[in-house]
PDB file of N, CA and C in Angstrom:
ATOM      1  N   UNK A   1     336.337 -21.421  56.737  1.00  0.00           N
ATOM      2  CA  UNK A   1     336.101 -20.087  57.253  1.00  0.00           C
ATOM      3  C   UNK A   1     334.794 -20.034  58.050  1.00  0.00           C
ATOM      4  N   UNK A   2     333.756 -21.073  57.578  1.00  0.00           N
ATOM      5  CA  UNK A   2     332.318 -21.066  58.262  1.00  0.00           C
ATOM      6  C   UNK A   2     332.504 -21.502  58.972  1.00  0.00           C
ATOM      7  N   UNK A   3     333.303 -22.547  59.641  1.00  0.00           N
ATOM      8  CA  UNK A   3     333.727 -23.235  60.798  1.00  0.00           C
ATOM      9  C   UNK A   3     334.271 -22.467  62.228  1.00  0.00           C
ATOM     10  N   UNK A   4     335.034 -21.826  61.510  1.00  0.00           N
ATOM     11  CA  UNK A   4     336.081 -20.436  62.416  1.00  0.00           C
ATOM     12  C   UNK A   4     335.337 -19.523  62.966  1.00  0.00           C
ATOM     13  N   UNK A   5     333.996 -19.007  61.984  1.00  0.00           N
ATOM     14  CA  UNK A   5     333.011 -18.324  62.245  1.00  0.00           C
ATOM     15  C   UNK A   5     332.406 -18.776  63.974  1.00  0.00           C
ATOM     16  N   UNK A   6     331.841 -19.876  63.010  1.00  0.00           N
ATOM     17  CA  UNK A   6     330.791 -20.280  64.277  1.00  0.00           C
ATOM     18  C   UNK A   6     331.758 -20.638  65.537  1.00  0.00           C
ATOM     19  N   UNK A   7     332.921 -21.547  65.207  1.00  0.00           N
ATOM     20  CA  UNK A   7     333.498 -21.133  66.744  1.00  0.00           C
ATOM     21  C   UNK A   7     333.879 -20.090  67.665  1.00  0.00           C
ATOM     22  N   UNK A   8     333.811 -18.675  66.634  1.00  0.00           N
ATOM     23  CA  UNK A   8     334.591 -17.762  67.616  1.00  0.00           C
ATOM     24  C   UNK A   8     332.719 -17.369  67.941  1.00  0.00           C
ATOM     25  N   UNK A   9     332.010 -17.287  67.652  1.00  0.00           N
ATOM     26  CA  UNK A   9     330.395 -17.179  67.938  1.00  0.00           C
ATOM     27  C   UNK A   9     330.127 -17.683  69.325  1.00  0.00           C
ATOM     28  N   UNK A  10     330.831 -19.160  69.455  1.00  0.00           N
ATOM     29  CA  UNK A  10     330.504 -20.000  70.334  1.00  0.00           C
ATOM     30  C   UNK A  10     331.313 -19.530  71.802  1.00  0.00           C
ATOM     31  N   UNK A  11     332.527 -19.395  71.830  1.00  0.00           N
ATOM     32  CA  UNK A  11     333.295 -18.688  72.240  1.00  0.00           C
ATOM     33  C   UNK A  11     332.926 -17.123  73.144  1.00  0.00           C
ATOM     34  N   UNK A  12     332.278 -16.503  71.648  1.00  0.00           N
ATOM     35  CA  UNK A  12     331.868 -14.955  72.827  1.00  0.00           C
ATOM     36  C   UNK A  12     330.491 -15.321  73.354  1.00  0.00           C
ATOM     37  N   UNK A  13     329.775 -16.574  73.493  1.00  0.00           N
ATOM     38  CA  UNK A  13     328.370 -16.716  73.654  1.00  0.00           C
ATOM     39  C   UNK A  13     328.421 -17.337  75.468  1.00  0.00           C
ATOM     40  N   UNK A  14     330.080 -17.608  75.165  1.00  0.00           N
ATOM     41  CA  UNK A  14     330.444 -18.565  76.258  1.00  0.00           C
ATOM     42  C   UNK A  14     331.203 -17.740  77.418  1.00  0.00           C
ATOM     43  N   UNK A  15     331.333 -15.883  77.153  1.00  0.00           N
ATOM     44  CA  UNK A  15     332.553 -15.323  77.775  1.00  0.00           C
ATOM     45  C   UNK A  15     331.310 -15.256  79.677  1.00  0.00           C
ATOM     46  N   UNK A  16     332.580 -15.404  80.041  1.00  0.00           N
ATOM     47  CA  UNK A  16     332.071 -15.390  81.481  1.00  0.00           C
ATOM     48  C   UNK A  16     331.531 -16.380  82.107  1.00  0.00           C
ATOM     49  N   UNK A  17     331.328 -17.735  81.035  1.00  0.00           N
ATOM     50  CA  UNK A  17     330.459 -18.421  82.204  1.00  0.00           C
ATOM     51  C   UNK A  17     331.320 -19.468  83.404  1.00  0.00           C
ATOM     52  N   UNK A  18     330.530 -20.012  84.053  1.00  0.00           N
ATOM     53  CA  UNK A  18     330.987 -20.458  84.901  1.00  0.00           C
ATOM     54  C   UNK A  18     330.973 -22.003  84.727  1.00  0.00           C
ATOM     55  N   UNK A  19     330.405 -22.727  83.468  1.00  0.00           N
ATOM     56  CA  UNK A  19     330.331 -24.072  83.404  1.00  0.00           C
ATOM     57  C   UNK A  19     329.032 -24.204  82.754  1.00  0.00           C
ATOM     58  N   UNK A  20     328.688 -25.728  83.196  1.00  0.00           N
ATOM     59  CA  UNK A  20     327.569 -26.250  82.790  1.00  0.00           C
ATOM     60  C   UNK A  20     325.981 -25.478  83.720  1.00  0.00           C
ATOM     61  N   UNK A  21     324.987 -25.417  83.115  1.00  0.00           N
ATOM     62  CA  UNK A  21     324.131 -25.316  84.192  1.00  0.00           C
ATOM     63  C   UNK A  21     323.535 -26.082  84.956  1.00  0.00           C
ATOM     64  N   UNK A  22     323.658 -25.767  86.567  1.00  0.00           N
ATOM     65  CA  UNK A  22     323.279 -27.077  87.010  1.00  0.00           C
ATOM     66  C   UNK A  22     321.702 -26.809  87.545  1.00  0.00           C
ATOM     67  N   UNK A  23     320.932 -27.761  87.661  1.00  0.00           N
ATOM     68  CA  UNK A  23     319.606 -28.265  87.353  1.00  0.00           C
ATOM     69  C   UNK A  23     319.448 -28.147  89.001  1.00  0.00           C
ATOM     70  N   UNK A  24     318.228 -27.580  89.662  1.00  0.00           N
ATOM     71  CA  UNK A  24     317.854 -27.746  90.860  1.00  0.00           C
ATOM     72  C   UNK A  24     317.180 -28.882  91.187  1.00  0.00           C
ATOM     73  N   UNK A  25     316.173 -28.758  90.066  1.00  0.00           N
ATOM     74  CA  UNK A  25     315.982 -30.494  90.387  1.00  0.00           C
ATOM     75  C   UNK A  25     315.846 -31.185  89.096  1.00  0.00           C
ATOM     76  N   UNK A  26     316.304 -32.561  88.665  1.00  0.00           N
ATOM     77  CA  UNK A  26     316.370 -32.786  87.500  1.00  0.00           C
ATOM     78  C   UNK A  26     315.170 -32.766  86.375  1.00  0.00           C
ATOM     79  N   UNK A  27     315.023 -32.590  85.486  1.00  0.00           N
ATOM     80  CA  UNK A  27     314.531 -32.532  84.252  1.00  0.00           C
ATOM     81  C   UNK A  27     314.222 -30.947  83.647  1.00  0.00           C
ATOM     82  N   UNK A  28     314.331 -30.251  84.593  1.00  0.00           N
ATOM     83  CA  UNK A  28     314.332 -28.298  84.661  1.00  0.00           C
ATOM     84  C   UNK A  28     314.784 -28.153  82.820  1.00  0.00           C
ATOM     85  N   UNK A  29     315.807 -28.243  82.709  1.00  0.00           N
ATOM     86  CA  UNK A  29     316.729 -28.252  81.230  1.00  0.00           C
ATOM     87  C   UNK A  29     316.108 -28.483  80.115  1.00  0.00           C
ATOM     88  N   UNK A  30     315.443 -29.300  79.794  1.00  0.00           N
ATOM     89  CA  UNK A  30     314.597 -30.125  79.229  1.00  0.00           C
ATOM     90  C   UNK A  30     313.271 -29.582  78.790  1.00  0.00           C
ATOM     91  N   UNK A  31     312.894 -28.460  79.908  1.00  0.00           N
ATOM     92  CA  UNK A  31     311.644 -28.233  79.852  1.00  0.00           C
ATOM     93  C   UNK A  31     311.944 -26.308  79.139  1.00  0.00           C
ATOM     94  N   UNK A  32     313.490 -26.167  78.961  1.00  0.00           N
ATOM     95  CA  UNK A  32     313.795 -24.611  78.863  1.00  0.00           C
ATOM     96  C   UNK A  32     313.644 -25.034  77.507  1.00  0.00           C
ATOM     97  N   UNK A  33     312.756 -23.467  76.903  1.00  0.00           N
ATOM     98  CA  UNK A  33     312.697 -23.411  74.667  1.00  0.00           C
ATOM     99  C   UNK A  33     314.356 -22.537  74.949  1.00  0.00           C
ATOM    100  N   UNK A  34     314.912 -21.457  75.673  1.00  0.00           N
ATOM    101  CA  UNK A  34     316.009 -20.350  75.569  1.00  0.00           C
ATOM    102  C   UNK A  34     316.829 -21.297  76.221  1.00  0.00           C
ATOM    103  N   UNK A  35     318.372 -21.368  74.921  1.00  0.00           N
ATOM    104  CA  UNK A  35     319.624 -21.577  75.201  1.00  0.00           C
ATOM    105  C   UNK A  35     320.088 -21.283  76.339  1.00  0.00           C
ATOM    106  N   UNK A  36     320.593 -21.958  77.300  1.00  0.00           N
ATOM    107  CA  UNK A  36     321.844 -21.101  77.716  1.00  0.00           C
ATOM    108  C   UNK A  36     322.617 -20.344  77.657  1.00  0.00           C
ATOM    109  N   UNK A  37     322.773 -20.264  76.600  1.00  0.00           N
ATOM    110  CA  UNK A  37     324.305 -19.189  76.194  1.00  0.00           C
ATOM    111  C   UNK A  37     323.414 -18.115  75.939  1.00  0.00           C
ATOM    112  N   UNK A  38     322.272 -18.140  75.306  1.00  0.00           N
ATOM    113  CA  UNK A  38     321.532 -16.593  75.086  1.00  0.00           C
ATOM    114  C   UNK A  38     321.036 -15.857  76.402  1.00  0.00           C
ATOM    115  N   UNK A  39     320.799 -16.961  77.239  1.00  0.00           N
ATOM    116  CA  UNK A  39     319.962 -16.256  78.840  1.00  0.00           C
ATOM    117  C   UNK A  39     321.651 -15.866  79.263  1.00  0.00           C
ATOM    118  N   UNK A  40     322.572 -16.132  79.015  1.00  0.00           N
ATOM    119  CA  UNK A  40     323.954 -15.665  79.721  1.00  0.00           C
ATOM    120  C   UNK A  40     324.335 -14.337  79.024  1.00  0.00           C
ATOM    121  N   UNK A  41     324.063 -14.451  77.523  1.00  0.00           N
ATOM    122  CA  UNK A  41     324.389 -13.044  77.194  1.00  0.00           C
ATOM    123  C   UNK A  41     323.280 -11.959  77.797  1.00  0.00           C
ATOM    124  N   UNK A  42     322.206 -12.652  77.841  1.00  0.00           N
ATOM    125  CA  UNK A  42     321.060 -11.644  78.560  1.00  0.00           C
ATOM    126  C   UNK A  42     321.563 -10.893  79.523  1.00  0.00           C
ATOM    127  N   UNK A  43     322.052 -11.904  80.530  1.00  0.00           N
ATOM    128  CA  UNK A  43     322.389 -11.430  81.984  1.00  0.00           C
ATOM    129  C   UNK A  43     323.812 -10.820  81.833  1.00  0.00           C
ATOM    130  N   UNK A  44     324.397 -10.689  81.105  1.00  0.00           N
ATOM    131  CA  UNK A  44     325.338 -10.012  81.244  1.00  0.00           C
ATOM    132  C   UNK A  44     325.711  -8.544  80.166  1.00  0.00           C
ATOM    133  N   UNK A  45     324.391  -9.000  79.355  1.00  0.00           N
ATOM    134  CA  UNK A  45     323.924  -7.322  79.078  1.00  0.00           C
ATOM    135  C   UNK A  45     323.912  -6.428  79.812  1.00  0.00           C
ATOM    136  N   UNK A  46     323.571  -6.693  81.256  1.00  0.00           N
ATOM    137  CA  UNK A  46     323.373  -5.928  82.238  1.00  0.00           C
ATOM    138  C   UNK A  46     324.262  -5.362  82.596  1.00  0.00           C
ATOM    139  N   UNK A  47     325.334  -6.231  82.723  1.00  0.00           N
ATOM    140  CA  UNK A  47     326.184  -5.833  83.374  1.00  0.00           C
ATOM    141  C   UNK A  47     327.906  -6.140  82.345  1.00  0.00           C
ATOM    142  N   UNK A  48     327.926  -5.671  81.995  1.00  0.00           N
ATOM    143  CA  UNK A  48     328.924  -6.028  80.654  1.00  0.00           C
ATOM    144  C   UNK A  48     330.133  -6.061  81.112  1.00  0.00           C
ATOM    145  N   UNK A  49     330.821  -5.608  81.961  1.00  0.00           N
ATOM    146  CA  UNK A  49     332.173  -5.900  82.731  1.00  0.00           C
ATOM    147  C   UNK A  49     331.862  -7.012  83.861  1.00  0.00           C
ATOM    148  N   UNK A  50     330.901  -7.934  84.003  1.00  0.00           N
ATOM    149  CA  UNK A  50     330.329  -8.982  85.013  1.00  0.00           C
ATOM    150  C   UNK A  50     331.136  -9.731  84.507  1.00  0.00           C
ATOM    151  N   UNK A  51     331.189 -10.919  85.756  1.00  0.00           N
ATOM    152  CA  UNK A  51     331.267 -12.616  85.044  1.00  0.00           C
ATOM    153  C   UNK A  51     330.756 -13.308  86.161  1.00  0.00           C
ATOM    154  N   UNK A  52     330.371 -14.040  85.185  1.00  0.00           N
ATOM    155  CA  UNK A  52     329.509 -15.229  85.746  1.00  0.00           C
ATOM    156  C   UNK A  52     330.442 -16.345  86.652  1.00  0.00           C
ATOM    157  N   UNK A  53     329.757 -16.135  88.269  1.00  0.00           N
ATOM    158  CA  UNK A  53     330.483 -17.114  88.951  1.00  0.00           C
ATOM    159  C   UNK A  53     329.627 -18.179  89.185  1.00  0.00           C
ATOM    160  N   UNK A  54     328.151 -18.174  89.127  1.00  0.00           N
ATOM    161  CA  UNK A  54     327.365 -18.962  89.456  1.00  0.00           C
ATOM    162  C   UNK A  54     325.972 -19.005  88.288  1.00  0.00           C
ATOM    163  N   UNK A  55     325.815 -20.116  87.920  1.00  0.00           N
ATOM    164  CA  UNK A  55     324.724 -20.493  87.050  1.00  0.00           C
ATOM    165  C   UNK A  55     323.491 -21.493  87.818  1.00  0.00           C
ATOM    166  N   UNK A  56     322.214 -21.620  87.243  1.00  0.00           N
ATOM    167  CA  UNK A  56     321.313 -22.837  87.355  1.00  0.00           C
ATOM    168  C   UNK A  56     320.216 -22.716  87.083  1.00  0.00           C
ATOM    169  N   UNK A  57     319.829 -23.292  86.938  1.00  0.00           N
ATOM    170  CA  UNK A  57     318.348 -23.545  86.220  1.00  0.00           C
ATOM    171  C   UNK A  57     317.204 -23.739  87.506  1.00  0.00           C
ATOM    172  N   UNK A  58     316.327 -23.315  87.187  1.00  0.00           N
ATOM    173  CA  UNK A  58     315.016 -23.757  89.113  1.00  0.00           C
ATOM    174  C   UNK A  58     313.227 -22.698  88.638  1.00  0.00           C
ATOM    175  N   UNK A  59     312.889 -23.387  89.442  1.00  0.00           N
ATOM    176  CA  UNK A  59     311.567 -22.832  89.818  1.00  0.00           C
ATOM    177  C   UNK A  59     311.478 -21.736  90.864  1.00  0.00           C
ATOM    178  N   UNK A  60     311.172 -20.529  90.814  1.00  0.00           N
ATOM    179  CA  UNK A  60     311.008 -19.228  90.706  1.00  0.00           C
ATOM    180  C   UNK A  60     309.937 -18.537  91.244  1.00  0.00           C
ATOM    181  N   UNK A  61     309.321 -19.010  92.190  1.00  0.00           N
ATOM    182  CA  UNK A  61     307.278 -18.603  92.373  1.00  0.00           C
ATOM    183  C   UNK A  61     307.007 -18.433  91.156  1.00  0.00           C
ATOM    184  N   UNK A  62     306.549 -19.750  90.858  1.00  0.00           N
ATOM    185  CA  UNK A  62     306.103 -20.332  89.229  1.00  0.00           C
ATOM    186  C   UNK A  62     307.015 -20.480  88.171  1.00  0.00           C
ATOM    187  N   UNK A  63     307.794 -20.034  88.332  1.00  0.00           N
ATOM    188  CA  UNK A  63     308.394 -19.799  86.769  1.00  0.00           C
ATOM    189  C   UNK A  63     309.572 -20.535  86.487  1.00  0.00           C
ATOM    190  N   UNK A  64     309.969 -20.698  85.250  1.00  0.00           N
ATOM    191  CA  UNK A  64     310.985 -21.901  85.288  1.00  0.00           C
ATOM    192  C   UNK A  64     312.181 -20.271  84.540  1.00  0.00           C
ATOM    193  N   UNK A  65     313.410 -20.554  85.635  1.00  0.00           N
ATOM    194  CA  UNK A  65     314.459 -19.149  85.137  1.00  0.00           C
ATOM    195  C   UNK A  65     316.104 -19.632  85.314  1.00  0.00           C
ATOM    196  N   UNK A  66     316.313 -18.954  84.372  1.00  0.00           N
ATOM    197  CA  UNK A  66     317.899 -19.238  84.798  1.00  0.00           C
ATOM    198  C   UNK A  66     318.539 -18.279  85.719  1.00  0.00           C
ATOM    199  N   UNK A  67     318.786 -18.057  86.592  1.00  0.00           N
ATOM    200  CA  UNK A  67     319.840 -17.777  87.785  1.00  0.00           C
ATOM    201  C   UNK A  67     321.233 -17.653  87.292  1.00  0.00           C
ATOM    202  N   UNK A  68     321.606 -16.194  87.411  1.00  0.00           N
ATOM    203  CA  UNK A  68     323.126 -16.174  86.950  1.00  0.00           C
ATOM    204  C   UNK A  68     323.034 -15.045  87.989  1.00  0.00           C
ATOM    205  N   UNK A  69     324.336 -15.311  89.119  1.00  0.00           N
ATOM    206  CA  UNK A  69     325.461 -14.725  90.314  1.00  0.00           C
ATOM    207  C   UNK A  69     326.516 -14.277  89.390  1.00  0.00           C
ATOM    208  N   UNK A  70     326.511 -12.842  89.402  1.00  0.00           N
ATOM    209  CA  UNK A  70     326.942 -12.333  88.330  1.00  0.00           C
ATOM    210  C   UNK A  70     327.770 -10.996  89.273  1.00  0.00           C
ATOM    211  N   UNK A  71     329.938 -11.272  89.062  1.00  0.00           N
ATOM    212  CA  UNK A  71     330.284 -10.628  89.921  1.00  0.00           C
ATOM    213  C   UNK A  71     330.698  -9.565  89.069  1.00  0.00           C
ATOM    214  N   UNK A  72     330.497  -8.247  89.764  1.00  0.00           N
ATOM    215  CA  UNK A  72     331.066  -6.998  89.360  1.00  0.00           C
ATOM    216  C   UNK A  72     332.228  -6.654  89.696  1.00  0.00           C
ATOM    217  N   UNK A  73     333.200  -5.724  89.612  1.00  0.00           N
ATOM    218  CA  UNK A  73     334.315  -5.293  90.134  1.00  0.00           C
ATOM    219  C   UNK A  73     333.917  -4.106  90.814  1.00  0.00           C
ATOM    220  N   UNK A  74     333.067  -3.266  90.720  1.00  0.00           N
ATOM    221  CA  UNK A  74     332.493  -1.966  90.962  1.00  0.00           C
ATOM    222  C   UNK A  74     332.003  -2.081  92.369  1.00  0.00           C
ATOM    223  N   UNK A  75     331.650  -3.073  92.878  1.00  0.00           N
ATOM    224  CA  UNK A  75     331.084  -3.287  94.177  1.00  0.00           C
ATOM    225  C   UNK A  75     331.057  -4.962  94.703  1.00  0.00           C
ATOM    226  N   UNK A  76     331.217  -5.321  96.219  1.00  0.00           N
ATOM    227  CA  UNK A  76     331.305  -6.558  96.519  1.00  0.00           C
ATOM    228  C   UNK A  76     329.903  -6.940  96.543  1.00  0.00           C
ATOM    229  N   UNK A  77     330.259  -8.496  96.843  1.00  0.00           N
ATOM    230  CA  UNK A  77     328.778  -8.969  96.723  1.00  0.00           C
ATOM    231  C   UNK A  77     328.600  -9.470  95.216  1.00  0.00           C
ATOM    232  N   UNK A  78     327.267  -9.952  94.679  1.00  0.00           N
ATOM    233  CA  UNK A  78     327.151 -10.443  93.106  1.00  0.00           C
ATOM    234  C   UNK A  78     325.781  -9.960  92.672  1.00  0.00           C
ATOM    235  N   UNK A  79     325.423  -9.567  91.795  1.00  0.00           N
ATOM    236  CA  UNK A  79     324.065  -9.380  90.960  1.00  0.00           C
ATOM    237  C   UNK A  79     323.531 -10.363  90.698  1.00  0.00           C
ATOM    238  N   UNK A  80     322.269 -10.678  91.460  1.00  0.00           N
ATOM    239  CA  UNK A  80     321.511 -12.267  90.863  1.00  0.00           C
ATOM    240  C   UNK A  80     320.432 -11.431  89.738  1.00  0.00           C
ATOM    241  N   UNK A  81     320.676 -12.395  88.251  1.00  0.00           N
ATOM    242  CA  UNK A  81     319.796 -11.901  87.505  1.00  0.00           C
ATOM    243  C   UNK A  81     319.437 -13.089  86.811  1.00  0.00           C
ATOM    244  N   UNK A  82     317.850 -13.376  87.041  1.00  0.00           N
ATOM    245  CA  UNK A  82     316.768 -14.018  86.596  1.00  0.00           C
ATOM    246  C   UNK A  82     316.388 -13.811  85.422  1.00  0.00           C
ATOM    247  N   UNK A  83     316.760 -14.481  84.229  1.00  0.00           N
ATOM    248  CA  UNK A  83     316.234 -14.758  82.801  1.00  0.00           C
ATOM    249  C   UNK A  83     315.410 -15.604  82.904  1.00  0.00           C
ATOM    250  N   UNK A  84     313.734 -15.169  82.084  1.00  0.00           N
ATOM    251  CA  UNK A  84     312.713 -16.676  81.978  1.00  0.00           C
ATOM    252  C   UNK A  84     313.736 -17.826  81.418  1.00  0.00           C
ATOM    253  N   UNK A  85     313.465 -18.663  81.343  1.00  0.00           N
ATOM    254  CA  UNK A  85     313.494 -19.885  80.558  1.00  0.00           C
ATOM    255  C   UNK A  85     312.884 -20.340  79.203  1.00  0.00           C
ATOM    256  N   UNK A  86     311.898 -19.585  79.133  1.00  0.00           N
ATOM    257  CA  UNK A  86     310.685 -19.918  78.221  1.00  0.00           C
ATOM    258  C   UNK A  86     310.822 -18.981  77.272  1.00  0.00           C
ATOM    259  N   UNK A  87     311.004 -17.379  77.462  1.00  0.00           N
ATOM    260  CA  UNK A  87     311.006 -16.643  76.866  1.00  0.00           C
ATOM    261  C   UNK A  87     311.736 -15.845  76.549  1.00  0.00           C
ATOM    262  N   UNK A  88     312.953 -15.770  77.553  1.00  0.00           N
ATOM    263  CA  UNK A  88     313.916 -15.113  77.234  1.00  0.00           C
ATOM    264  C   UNK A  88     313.939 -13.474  78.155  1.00  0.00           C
ATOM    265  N   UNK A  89     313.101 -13.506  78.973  1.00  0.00           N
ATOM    266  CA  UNK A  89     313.001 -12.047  79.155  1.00  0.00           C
ATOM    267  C   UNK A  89     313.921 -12.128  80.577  1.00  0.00           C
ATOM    268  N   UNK A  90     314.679 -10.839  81.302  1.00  0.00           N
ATOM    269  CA  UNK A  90     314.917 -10.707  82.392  1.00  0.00           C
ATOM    270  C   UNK A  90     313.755 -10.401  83.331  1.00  0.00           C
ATOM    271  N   UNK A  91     313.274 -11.682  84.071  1.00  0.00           N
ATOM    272  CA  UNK A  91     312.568 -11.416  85.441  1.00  0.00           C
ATOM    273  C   UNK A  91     312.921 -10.573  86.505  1.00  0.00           C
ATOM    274  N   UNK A  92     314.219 -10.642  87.142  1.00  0.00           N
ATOM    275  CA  UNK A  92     314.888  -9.417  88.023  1.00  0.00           C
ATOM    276  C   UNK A  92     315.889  -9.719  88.246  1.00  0.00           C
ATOM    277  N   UNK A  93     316.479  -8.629  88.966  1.00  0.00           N
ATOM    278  CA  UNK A  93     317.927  -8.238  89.391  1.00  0.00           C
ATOM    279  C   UNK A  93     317.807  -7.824  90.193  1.00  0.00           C
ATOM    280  N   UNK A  94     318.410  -8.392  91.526  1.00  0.00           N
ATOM    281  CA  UNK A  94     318.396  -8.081  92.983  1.00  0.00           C
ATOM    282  C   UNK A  94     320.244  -8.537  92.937  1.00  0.00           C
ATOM    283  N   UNK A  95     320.566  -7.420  93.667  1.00  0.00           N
ATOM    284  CA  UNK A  95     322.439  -6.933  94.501  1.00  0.00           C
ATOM    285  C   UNK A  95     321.693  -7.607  95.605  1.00  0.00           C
ATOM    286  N   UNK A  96     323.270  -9.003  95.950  1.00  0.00           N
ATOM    287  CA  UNK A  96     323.071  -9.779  97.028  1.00  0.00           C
ATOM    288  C   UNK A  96     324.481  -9.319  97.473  1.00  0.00           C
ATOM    289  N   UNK A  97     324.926  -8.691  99.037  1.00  0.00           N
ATOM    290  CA  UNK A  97     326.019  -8.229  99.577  1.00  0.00           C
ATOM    291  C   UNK A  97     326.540  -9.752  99.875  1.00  0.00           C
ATOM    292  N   UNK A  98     327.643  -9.331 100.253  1.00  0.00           N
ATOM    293  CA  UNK A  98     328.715 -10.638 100.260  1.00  0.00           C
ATOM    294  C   UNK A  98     327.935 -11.299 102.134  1.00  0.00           C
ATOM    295  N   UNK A  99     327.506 -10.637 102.739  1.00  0.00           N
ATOM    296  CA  UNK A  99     327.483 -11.635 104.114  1.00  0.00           C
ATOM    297  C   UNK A  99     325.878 -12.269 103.498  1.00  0.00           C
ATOM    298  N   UNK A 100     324.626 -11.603 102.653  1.00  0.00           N
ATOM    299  CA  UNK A 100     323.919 -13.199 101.945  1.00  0.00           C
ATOM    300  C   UNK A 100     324.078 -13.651 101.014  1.00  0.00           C
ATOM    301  N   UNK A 101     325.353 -13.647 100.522  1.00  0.00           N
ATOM    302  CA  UNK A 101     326.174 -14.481  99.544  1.00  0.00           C
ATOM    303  C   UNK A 101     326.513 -15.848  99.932  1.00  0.00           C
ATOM    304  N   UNK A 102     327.213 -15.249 101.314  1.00  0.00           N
ATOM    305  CA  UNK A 102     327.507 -16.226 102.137  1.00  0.00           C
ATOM    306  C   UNK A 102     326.116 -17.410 102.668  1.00  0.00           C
ATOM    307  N   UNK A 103     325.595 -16.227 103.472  1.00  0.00           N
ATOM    308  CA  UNK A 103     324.441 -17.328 104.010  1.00  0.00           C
ATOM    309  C   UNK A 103     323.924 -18.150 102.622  1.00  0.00           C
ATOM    310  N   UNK A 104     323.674 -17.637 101.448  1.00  0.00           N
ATOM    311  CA  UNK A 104     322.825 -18.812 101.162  1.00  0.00           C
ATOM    312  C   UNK A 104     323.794 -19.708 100.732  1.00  0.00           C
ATOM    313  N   UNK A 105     325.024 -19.499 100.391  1.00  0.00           N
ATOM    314  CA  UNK A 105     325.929 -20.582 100.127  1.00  0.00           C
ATOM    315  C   UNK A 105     326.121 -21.288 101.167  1.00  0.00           C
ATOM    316  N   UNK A 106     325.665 -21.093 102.172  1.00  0.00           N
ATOM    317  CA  UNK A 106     325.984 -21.904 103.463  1.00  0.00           C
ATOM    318  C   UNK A 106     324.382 -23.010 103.564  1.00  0.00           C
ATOM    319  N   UNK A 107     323.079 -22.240 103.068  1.00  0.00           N
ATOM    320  CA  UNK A 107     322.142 -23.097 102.938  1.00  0.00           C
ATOM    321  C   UNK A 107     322.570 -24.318 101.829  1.00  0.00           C
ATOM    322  N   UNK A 108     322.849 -24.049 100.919  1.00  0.00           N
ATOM    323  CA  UNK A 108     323.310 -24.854  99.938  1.00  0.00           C
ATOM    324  C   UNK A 108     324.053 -26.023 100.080  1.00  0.00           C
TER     325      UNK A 108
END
């Protein structure tokens, strides 16, 4: 039954994401104390009908944050919302419209 527990735990810790997080530049991961799965429920506190199309880990003007592209149904475009790494807190939330959605996926 403790088993069942923790998987369905694992499961809603996991709703929305989009995969693994990927690392901007390597060792980023390594250097985070906050889970993944907790900076994902963070970011989608926000937005509770969201899902996560885009994840990653990076440097921030200073700060080491997780990055979650977080799509709504309510409006096009995605919510980028910045969880520290370190601490767990939401840094910000900036609405990116779908044409610099595009561009920076095109920098990428």
């Amino acid at each position: 039954m403790k088993r069942l527990a923790i998987g369905l735990i694992l499961v809603a810790c996991n709703r929305g994401s989009a995969g693994a997080i990927k690392e901007e530049s390597p060792g980023l991961a390594a250097r985070a104390k906050v889970d993944p799965a907790v900076a994902r429920r963070t970011a989608l506190a926000k937005f509770p009908e969201g899902k996560i199309v885009k994840e990653e880990i990076e440097q921030e003007n200073g700060k080491l944050v997780y990055s979650f592209d977080v799509k709504n149904r309510a409006q096009p475009g995605v919510d980028e919302v910045l969880v520290n790494a370190l601490d767990g807190s939401i840094v910000s939330v900036e609405h990116e419209s779908a044409a610099k959605e595009a561009a920076e996926a095109k920098k990428e």
